[in-house]
PDB file of N, CA and C in Angstrom:
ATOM      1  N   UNK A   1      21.915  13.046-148.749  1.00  0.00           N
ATOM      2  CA  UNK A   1      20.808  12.781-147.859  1.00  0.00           C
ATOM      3  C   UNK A   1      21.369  12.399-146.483  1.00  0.00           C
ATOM      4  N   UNK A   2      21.332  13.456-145.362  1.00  0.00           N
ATOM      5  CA  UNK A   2      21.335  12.560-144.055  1.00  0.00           C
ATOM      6  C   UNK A   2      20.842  11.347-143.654  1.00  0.00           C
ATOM      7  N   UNK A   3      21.393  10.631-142.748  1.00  0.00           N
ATOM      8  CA  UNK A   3      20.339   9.908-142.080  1.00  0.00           C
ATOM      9  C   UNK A   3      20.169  10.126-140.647  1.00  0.00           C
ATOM     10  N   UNK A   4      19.042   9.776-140.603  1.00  0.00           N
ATOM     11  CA  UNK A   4      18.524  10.279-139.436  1.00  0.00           C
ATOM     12  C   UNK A   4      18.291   9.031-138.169  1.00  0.00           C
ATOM     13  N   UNK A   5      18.068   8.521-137.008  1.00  0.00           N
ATOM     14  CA  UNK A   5      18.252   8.013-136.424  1.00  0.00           C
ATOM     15  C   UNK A   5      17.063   7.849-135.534  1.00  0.00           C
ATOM     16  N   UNK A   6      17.032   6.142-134.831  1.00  0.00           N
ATOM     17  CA  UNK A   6      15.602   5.872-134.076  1.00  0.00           C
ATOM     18  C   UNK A   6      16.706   6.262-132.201  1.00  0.00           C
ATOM     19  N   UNK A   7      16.346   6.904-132.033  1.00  0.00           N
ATOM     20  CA  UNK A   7      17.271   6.684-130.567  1.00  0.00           C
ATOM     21  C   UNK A   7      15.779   5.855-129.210  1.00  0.00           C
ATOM     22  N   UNK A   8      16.763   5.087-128.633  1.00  0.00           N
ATOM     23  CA  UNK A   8      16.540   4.055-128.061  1.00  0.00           C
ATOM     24  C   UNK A   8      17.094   4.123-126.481  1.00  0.00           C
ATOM     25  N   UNK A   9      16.305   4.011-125.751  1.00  0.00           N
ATOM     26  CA  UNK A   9      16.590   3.485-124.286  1.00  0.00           C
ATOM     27  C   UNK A   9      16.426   2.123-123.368  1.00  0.00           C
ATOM     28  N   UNK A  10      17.002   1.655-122.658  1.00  0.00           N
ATOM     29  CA  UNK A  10      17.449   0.587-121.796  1.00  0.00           C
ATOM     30  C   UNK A  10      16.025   0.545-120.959  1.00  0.00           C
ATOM     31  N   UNK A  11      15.676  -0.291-120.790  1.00  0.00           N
ATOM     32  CA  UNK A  11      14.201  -0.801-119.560  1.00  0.00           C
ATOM     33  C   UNK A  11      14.873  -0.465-118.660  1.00  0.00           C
ATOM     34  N   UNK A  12      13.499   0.160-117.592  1.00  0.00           N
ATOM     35  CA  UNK A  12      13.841   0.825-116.184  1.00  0.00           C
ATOM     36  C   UNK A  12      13.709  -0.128-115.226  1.00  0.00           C
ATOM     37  N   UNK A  13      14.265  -1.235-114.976  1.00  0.00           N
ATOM     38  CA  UNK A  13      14.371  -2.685-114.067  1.00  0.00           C
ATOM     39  C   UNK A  13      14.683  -2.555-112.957  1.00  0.00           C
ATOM     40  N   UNK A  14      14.061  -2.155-111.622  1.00  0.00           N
ATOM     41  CA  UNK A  14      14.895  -1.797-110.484  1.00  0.00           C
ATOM     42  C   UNK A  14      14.641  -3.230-109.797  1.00  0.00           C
ATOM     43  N   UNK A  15      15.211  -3.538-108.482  1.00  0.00           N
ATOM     44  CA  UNK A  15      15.593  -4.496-107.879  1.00  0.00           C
ATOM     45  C   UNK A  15      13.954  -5.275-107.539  1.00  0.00           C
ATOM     46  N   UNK A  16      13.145  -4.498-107.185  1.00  0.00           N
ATOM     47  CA  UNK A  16      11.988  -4.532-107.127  1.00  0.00           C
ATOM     48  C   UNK A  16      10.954  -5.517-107.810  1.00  0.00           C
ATOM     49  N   UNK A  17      11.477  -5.074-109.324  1.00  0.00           N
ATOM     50  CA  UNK A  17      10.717  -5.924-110.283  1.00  0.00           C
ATOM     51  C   UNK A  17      11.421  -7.426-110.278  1.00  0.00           C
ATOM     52  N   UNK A  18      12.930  -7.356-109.891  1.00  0.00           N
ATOM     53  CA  UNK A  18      13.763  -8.827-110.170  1.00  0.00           C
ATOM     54  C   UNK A  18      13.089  -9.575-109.071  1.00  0.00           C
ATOM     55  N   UNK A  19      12.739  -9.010-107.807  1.00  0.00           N
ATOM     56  CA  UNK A  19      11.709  -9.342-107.054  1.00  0.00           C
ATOM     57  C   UNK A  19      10.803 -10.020-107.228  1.00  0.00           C
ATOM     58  N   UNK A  20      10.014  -9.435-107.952  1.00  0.00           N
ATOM     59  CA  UNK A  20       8.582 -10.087-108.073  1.00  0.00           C
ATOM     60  C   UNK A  20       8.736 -10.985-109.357  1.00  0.00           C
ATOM     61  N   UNK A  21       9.914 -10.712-110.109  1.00  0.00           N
ATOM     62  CA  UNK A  21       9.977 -11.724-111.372  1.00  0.00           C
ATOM     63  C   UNK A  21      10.138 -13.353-110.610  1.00  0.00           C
ATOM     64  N   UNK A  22      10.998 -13.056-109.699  1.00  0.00           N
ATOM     65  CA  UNK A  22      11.550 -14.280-109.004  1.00  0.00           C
ATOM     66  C   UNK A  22      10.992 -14.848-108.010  1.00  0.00           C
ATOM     67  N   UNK A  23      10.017 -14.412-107.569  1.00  0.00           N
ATOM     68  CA  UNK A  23       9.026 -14.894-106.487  1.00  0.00           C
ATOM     69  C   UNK A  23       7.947 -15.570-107.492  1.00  0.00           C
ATOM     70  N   UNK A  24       7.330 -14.768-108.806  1.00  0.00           N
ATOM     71  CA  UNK A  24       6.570 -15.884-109.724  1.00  0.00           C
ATOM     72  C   UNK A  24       7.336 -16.940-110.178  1.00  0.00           C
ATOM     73  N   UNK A  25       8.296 -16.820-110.165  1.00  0.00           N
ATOM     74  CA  UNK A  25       9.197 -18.212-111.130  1.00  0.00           C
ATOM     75  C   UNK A  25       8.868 -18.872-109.760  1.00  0.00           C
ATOM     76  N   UNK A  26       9.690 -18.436-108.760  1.00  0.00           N
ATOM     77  CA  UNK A  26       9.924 -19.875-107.917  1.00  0.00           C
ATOM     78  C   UNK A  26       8.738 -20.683-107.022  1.00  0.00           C
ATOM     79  N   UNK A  27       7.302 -19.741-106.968  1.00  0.00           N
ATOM     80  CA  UNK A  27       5.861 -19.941-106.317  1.00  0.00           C
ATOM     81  C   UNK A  27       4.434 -19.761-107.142  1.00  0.00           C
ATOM     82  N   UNK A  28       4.922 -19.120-108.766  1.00  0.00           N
ATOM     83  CA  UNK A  28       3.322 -18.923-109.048  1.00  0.00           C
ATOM     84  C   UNK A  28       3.429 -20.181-110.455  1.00  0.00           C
ATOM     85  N   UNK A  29       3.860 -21.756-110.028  1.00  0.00           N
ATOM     86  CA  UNK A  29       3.353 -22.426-110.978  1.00  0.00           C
ATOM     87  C   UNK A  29       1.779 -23.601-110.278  1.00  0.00           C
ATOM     88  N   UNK A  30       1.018 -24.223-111.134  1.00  0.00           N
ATOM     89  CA  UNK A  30      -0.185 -25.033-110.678  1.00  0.00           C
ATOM     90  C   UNK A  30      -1.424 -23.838-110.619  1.00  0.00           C
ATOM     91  N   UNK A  31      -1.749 -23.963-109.430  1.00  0.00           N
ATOM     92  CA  UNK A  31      -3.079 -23.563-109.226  1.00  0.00           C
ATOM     93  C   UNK A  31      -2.851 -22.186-108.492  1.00  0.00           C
ATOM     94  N   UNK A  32      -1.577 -21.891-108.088  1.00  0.00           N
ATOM     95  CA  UNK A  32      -1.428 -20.600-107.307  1.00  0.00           C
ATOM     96  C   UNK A  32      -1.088 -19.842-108.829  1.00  0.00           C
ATOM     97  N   UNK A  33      -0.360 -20.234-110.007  1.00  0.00           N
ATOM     98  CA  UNK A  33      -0.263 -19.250-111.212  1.00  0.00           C
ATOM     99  C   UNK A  33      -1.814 -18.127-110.986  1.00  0.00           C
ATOM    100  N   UNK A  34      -2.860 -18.626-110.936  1.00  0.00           N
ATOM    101  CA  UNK A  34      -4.184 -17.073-111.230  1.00  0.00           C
ATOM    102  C   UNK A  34      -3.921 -16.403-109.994  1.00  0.00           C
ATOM    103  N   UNK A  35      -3.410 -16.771-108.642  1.00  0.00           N
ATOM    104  CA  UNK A  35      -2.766 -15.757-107.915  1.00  0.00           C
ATOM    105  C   UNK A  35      -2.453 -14.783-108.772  1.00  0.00           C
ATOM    106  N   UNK A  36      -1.128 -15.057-109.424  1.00  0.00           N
ATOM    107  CA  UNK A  36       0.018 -13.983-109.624  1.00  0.00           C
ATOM    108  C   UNK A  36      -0.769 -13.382-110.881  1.00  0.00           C
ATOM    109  N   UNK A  37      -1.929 -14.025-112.006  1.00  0.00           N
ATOM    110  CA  UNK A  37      -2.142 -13.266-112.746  1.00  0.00           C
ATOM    111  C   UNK A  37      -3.447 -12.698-112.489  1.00  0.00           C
ATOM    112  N   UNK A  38      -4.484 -12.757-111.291  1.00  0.00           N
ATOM    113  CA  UNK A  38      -5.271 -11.442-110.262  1.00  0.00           C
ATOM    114  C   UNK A  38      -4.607 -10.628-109.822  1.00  0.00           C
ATOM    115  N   UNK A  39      -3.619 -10.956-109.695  1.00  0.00           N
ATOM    116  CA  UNK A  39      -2.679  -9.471-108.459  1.00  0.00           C
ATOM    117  C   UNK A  39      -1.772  -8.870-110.003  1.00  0.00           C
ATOM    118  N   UNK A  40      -1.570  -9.177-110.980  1.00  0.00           N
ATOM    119  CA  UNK A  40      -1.391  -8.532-111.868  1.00  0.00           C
ATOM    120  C   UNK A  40      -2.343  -7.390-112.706  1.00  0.00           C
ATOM    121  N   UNK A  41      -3.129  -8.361-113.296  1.00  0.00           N
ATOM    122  CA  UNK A  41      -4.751  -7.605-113.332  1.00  0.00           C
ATOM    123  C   UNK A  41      -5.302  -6.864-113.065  1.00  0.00           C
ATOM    124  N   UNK A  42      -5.244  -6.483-111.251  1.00  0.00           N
ATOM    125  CA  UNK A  42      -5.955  -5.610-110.792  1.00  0.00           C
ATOM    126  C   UNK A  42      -4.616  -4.432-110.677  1.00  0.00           C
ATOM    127  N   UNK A  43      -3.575  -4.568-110.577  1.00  0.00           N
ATOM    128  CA  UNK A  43      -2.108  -3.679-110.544  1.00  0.00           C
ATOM    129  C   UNK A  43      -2.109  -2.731-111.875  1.00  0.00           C
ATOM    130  N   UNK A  44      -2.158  -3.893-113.102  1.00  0.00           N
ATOM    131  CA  UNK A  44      -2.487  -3.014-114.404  1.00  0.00           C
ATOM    132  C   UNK A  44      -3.725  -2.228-114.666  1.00  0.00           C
ATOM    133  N   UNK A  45      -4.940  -2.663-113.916  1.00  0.00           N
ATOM    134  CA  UNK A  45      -6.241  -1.698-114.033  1.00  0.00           C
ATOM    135  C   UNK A  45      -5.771  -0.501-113.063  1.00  0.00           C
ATOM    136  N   UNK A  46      -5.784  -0.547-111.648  1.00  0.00           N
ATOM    137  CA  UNK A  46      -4.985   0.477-111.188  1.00  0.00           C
ATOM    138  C   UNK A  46      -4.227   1.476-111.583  1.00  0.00           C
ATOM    139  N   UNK A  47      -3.169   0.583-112.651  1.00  0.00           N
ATOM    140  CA  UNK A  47      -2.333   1.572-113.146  1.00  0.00           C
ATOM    141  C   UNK A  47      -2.876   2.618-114.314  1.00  0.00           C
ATOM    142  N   UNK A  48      -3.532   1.956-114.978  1.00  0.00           N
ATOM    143  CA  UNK A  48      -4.245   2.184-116.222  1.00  0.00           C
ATOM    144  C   UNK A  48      -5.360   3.583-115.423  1.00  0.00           C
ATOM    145  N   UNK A  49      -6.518   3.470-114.280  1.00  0.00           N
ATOM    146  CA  UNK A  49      -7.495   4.052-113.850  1.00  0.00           C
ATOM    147  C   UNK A  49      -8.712   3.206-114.745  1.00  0.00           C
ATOM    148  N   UNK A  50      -8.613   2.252-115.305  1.00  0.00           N
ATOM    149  CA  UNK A  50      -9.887   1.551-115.912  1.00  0.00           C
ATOM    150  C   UNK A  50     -10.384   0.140-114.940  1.00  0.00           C
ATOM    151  N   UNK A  51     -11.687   0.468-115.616  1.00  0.00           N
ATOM    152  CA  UNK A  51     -12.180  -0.467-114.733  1.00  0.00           C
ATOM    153  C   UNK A  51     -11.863  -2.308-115.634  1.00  0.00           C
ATOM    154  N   UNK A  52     -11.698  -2.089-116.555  1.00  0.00           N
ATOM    155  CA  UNK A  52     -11.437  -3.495-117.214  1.00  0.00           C
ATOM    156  C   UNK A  52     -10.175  -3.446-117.816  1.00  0.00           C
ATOM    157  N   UNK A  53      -9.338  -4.328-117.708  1.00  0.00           N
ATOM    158  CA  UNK A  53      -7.936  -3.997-118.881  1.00  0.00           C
ATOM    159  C   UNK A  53      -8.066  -5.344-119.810  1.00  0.00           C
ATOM    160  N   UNK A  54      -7.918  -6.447-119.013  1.00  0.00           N
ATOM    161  CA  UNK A  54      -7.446  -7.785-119.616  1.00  0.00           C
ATOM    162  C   UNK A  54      -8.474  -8.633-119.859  1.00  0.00           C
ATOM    163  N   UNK A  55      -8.781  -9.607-120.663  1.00  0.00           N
ATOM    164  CA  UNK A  55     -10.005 -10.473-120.381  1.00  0.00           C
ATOM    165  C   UNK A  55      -9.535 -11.578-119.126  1.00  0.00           C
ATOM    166  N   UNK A  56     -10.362 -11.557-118.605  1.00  0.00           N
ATOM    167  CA  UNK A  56     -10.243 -12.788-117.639  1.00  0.00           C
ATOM    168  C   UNK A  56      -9.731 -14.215-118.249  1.00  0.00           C
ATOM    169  N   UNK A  57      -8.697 -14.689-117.601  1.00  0.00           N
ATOM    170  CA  UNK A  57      -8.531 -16.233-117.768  1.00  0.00           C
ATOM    171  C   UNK A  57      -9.520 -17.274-117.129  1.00  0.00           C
ATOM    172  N   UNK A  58      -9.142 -17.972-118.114  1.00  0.00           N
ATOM    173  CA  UNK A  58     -10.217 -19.442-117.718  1.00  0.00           C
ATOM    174  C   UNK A  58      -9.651 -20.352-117.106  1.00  0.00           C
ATOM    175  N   UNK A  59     -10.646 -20.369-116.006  1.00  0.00           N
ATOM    176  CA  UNK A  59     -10.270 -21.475-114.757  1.00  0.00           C
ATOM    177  C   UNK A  59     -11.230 -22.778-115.356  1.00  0.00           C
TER     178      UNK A  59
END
């Protein structure tokens, strides 16, 4: 019996995303955090073309 194999690739991480990872760490904690997760929200509906993706968080 062969075996057969799952083949696997590396995340596409460009400088970009270390960017915005590191601008939420070092500015989106307290009350600016629903900043960063509206401008997420509407980025993933965008991306998606839907008009709803996520449920809203509670303020």
């Amino acid at each position: 019996m062969e075996k057969s194999r799952i083949y696997y690739t590396k995340p596409s991480i460009t400088e970009l995303e270390v960017e915005y990872a590191t601008d939420a760490a070092r500015h989106g904690w307290g009350d600016r955090c629903y900043e960063y997760i509206s401008r997420f929200e509407e980025a993933f509906k965008a991306h998606l073309g839907v008009k709803y993706a996520i449920i809203s968080h509670i303020k």
